[in-house]
N, C-alpha and C. Protein backbone atom coordinates (compact mmCIF):
# COMPACT_ATOMS: atom_id res chain seq x y z
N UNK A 1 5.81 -3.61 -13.77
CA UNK A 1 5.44 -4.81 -13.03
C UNK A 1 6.28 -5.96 -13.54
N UNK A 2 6.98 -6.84 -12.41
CA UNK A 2 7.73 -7.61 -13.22
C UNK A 2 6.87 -9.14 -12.55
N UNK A 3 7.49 -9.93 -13.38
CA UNK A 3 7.01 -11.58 -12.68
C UNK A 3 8.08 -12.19 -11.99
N UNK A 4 7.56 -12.74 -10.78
CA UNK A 4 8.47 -13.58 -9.99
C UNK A 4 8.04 -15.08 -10.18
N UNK A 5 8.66 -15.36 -9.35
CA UNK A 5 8.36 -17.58 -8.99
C UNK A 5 7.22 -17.33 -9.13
N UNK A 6 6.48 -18.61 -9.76
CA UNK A 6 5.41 -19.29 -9.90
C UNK A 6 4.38 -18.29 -10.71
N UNK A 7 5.19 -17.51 -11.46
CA UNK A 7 3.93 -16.51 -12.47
C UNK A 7 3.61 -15.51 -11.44
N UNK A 8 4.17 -15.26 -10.30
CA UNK A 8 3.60 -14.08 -9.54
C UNK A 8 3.92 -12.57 -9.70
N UNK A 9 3.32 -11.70 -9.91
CA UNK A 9 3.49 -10.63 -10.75
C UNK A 9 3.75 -9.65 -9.19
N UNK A 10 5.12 -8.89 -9.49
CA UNK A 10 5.10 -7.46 -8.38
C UNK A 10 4.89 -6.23 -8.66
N UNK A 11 4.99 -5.34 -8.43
CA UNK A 11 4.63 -3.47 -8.66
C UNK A 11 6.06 -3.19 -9.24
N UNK A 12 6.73 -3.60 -8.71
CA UNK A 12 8.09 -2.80 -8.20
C UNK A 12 9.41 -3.68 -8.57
N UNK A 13 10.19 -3.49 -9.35
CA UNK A 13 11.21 -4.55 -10.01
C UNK A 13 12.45 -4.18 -8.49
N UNK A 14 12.83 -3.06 -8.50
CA UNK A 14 13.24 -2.88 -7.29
C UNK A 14 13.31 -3.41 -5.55
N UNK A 15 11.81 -3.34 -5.39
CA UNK A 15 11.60 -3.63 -4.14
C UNK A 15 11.20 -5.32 -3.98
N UNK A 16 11.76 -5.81 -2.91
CA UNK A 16 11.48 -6.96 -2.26
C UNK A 16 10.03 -7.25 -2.68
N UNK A 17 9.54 -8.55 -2.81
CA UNK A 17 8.08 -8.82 -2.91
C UNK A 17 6.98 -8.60 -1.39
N UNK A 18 6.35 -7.79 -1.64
CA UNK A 18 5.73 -7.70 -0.21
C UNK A 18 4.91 -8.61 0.57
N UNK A 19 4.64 -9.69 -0.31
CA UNK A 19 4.25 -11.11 0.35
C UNK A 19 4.73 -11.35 1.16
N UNK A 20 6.29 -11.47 0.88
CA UNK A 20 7.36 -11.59 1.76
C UNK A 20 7.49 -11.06 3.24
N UNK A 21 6.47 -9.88 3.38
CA UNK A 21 7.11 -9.58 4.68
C UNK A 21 5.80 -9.60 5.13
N UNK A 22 6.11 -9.53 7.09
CA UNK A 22 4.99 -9.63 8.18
C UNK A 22 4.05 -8.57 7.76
N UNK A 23 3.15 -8.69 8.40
CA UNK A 23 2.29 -7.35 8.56
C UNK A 23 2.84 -6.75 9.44
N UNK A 24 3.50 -7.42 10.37
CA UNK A 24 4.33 -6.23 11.58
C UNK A 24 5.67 -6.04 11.09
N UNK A 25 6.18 -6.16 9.66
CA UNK A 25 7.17 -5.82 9.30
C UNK A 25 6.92 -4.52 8.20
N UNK A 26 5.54 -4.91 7.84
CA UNK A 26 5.22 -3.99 7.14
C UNK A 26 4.68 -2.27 7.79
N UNK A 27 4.04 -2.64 8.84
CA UNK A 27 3.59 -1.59 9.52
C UNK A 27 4.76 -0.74 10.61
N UNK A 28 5.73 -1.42 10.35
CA UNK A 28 7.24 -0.99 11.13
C UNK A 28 7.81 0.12 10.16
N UNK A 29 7.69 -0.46 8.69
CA UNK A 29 8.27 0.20 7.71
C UNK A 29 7.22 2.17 7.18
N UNK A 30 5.81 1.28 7.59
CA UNK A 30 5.05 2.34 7.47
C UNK A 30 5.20 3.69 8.20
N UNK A 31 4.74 3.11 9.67
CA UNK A 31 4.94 4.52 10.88
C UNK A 31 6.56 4.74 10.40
N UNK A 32 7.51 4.37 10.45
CA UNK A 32 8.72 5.15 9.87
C UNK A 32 8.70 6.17 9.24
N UNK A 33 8.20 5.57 7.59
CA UNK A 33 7.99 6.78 6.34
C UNK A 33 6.65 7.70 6.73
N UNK A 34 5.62 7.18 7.85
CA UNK A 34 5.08 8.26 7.90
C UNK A 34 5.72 9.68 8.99
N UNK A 35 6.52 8.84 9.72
CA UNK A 35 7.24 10.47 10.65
C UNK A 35 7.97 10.92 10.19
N UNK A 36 7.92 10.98 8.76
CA UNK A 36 8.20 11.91 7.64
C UNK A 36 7.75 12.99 7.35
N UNK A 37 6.12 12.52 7.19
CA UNK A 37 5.56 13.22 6.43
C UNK A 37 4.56 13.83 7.29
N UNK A 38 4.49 15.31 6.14
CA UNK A 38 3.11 16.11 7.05
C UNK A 38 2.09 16.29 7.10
N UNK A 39 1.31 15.96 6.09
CA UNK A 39 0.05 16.11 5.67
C UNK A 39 -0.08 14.92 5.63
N UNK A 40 -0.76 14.52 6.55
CA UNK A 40 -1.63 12.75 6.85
C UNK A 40 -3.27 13.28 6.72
N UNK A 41 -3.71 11.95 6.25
CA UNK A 41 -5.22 12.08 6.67
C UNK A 41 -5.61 11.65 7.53
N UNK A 42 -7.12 12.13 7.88
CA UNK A 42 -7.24 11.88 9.51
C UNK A 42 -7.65 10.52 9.39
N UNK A 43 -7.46 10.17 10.77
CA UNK A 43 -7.83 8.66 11.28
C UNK A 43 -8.85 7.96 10.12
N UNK A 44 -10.24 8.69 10.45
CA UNK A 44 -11.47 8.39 9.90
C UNK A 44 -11.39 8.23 8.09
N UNK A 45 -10.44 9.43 7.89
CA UNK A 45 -10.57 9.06 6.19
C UNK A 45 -9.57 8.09 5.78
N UNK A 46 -8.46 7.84 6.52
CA UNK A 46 -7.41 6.46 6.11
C UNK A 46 -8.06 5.39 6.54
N UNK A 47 -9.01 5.14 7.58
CA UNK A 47 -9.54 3.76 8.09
C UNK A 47 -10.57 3.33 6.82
N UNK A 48 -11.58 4.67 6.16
CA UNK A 48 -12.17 4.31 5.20
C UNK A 48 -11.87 4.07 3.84
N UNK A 49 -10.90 4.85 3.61
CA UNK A 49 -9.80 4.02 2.43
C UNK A 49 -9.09 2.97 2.56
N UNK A 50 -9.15 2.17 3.85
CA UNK A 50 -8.01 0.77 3.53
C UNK A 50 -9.63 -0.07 3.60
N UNK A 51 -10.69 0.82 3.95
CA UNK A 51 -11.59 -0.40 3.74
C UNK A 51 -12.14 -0.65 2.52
N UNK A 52 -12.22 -0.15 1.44
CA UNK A 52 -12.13 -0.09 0.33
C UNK A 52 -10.94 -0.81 -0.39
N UNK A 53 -10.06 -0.27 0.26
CA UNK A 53 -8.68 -1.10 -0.48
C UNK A 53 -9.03 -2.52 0.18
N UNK A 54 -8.97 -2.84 1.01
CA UNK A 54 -9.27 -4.24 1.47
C UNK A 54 -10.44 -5.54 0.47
N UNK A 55 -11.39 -4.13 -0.32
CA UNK A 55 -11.83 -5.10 -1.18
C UNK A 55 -11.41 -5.05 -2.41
N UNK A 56 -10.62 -4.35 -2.60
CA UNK A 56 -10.01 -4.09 -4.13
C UNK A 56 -9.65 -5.42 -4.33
N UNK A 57 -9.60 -5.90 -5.75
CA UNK A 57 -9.27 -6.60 -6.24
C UNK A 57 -7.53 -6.83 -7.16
N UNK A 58 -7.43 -5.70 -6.64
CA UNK A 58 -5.62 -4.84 -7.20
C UNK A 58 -4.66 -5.05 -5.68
N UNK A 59 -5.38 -5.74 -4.63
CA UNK A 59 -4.90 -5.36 -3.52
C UNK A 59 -3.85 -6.94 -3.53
N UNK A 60 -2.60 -6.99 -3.51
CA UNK A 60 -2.04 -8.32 -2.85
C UNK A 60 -0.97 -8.32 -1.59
N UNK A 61 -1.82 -8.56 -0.66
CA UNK A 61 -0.96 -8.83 0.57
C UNK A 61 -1.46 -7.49 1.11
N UNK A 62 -0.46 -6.63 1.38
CA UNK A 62 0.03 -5.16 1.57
C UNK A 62 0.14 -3.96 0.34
N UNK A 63 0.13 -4.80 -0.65
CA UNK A 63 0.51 -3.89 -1.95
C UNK A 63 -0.46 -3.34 -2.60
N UNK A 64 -0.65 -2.37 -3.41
CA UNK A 64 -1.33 -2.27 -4.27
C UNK A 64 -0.74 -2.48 -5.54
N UNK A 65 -1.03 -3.44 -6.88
CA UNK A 65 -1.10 -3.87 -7.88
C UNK A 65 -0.86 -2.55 -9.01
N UNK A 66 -1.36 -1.80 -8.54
CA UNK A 66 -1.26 -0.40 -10.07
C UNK A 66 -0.30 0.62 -9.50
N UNK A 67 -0.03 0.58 -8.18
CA UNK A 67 0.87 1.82 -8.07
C UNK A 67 1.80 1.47 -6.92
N UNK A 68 1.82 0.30 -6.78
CA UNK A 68 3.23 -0.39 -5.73
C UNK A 68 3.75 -0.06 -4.78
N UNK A 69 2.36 0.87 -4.42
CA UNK A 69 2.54 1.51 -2.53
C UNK A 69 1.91 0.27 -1.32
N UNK A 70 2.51 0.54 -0.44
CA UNK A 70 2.01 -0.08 0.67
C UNK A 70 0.97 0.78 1.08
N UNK A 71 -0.68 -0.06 1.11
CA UNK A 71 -1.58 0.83 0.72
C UNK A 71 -1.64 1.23 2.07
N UNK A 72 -1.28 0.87 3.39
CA UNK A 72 -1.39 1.54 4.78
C UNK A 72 -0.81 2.91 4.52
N UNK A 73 0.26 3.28 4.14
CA UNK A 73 1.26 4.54 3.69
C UNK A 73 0.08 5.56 2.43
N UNK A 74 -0.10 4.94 1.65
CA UNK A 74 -0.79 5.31 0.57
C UNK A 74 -2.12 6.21 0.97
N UNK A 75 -3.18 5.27 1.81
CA UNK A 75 -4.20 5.66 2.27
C UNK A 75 -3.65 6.89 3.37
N UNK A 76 -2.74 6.98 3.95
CA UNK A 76 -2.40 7.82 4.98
C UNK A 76 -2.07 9.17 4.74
N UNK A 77 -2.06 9.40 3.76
CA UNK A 77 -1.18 10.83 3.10
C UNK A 77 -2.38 11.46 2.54
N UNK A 78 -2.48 12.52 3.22
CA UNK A 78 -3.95 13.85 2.91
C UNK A 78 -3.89 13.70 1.23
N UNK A 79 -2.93 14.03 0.49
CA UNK A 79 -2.91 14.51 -0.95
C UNK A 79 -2.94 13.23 -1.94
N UNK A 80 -2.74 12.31 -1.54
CA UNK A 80 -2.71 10.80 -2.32
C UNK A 80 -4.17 10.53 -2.60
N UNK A 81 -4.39 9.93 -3.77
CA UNK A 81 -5.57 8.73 -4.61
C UNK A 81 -5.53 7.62 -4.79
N UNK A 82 -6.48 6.90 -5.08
CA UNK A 82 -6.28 5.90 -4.89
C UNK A 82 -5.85 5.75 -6.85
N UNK A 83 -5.24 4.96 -7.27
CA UNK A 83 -5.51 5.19 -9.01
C UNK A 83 -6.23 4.35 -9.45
N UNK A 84 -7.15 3.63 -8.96
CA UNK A 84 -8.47 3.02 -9.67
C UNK A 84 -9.46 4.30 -9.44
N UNK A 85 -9.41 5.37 -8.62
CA UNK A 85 -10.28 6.15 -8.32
C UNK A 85 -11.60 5.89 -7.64
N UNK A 86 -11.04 4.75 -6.67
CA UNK A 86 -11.84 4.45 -5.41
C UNK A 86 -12.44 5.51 -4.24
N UNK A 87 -11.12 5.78 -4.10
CA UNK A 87 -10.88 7.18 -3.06
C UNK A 87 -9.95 8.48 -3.36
């Protein structure tokens, strides 16, 4: 995790700060990396994991804080956890 402007802490020293981008920039980037992949979870269990993530307290913006996924992508993948062990 590194720190940016104003003491703001990111996941990812690499990646752009995800503050930074739309939610429709973010969800552009998502469905992409997901027509990747094969093992998604269904509707019902990703809608109930971002609702959980939505109250996390690790959650900023789009990101998650401990493991620097875009938690829309994160929650979407059958085999993924959450690593607070929410879901």
């Amino acid at each position: 995790m590194t720190t940016g402007t104003a003491g703001a802490t990111r996941p990812c020293r690499r990646c752009p700060s995800s503050e930074d981008r739309s939610l429709e920039a973010v969800r552009a980037a998502v469905r992409e990396q997901l027509s990747w992949e094969v093992d998604l979870a269904s509707d019902a269990d990703r809608d109930a994991r971002l609702d959980l993530c939505r109250r996390c307290p690790d959650l900023a913006a789009h990101t998650c804080r401990r493991c620097g996924c875009y938690v829309e992508f994160r929650a979407s993948l059958l085999d993924k956890r959450c690593p607070r062990g929410s879901w």
